[in-house]
C-alpha atoms as a PDB file:
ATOM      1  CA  UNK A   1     -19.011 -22.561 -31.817  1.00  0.00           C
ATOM      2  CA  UNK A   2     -15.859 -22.319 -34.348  1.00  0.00           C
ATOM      3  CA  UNK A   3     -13.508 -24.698 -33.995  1.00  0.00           C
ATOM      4  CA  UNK A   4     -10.616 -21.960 -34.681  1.00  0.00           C
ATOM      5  CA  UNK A   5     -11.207 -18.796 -32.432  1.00  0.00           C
ATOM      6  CA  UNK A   6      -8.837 -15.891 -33.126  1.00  0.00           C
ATOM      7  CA  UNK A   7      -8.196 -14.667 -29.377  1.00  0.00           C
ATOM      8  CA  UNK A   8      -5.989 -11.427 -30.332  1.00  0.00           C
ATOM      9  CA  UNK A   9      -8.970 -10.092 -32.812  1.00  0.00           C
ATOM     10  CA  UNK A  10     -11.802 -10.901 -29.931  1.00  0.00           C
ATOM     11  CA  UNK A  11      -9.341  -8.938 -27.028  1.00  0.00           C
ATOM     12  CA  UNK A  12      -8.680  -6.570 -29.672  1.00  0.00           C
ATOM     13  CA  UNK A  13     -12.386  -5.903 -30.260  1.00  0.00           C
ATOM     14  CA  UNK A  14     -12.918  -6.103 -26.329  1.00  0.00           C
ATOM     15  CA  UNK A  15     -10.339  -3.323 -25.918  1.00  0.00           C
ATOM     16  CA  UNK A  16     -11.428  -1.188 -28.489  1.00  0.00           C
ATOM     17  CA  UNK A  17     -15.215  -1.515 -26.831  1.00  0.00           C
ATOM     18  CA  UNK A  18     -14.050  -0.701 -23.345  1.00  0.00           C
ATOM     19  CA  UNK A  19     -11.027   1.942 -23.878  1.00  0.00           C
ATOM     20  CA  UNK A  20      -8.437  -0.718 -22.710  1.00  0.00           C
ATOM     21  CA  UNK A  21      -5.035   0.734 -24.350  1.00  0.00           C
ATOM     22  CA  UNK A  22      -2.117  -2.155 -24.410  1.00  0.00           C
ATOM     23  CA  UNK A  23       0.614  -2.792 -27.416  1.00  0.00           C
ATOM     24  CA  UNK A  24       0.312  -5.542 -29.875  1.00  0.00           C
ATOM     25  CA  UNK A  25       2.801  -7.224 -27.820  1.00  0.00           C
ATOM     26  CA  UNK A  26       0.667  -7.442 -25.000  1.00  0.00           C
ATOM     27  CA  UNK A  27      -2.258  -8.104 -26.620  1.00  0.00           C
ATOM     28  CA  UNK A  28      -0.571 -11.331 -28.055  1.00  0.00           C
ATOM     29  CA  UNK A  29       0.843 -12.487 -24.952  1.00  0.00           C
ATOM     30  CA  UNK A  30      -2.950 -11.892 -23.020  1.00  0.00           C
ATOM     31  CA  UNK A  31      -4.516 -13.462 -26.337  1.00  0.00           C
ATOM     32  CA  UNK A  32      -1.913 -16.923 -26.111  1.00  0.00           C
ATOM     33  CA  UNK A  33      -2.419 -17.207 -21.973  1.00  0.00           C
ATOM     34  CA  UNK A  34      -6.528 -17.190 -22.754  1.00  0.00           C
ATOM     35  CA  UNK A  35      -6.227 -18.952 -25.462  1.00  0.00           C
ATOM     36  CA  UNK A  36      -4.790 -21.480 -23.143  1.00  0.00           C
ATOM     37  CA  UNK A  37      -7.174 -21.025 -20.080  1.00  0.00           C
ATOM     38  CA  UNK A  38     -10.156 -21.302 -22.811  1.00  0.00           C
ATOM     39  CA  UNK A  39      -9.047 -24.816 -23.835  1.00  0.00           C
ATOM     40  CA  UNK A  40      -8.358 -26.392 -20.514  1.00  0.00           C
ATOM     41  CA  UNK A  41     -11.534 -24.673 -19.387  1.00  0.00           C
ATOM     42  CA  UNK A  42     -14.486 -27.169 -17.149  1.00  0.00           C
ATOM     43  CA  UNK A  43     -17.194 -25.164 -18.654  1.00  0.00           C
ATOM     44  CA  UNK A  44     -17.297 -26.103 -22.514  1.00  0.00           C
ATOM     45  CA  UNK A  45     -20.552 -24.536 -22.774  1.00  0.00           C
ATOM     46  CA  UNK A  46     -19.409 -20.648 -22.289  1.00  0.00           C
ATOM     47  CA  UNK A  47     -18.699 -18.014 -25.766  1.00  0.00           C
ATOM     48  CA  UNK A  48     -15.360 -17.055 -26.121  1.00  0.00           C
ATOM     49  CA  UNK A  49     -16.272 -13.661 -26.345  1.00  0.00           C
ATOM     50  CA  UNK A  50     -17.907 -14.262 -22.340  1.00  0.00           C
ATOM     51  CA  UNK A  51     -14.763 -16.136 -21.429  1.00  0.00           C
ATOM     52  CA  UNK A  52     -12.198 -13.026 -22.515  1.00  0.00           C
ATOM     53  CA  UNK A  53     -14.436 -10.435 -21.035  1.00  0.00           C
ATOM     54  CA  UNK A  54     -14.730 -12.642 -17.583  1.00  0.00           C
ATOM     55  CA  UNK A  55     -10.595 -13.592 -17.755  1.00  0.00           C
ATOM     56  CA  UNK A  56      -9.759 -10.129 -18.546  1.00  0.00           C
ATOM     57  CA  UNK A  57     -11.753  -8.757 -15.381  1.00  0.00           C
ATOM     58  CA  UNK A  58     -10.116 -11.535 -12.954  1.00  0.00           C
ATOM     59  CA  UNK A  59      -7.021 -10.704 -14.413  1.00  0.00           C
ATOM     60  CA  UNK A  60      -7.126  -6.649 -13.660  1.00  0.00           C
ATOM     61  CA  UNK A  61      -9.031  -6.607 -10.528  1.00  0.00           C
ATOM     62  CA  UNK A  62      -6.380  -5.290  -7.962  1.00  0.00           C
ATOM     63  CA  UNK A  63      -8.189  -3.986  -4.697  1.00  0.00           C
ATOM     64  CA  UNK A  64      -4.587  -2.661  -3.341  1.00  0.00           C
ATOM     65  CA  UNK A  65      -4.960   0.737  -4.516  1.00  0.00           C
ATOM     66  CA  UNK A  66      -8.654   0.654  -2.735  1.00  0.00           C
ATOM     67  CA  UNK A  67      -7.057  -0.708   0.186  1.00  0.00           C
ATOM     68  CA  UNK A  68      -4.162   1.898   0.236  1.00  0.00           C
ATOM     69  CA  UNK A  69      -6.900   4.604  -0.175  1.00  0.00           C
ATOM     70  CA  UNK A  70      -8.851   3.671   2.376  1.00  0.00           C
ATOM     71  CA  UNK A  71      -6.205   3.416   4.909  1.00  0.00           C
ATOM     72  CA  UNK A  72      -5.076   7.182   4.203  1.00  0.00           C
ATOM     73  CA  UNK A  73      -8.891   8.205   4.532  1.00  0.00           C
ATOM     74  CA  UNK A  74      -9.179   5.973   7.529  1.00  0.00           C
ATOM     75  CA  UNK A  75      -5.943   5.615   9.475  1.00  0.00           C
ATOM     76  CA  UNK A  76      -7.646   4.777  12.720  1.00  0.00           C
ATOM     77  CA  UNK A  77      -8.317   1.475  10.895  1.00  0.00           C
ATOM     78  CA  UNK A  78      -5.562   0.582   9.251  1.00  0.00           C
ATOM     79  CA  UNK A  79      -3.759  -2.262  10.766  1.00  0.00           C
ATOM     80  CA  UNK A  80      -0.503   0.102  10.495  1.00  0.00           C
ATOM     81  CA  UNK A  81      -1.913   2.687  12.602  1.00  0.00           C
ATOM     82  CA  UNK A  82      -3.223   0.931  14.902  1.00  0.00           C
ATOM     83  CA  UNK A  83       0.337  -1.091  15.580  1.00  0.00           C
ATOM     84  CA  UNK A  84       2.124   1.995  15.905  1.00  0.00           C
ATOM     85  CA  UNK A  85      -0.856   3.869  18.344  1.00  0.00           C
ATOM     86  CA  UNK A  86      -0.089   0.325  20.350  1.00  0.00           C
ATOM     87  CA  UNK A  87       3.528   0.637  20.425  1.00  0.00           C
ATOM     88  CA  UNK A  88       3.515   4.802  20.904  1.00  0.00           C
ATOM     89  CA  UNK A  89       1.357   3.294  23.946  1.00  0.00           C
ATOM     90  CA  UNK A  90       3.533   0.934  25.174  1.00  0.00           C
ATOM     91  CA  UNK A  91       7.138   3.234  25.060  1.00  0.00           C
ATOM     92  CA  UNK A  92       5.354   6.584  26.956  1.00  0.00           C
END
């Protein structure tokens, strides 16, 4: 494994390969926070290449739109709904 890893030319590479469109600027900031994770990583044995693509998922995964959807395809469900059924109860 090299001793030197350039992190903005292996998330540049990784964004070119999956149609991930950020700015230089944000491509440096991502690169220097993995950069960082990578070295104070427990698992010494995993690529760098591995360790961007498995950071950069964690790091994007937001299951609030999901969440949001489903409640507006679903409102008997959603906790919202079903507070405001209660109180609608309650007041007639």
């Amino acid at each position: 494994m090299p001793k030197n890893i350039d992190f903005l030319s292996e998330l540049a590479r990784y964004n070119a390969i999956n149609g991930v469109s950020a700015t230089f600027s944000e491509m440096k900031k991502t690169a220097r926070r993995l950069e960082r994770a990578f070295n104070d990583r427990l698992d010494k044995a995993i690529e760098a290449s591995e360790f961007i693509k498995n950071a950069y998922d964690k790091e994007y995964s937001d299951h609030t739109g999901e969440t949001a959807v489903a409640h507006v395809m679903n409102p008997a469900e959603c906790d919202h709904h079903v507070s405001v059924a209660r109180r609608l109860a309650v007041a007639a």
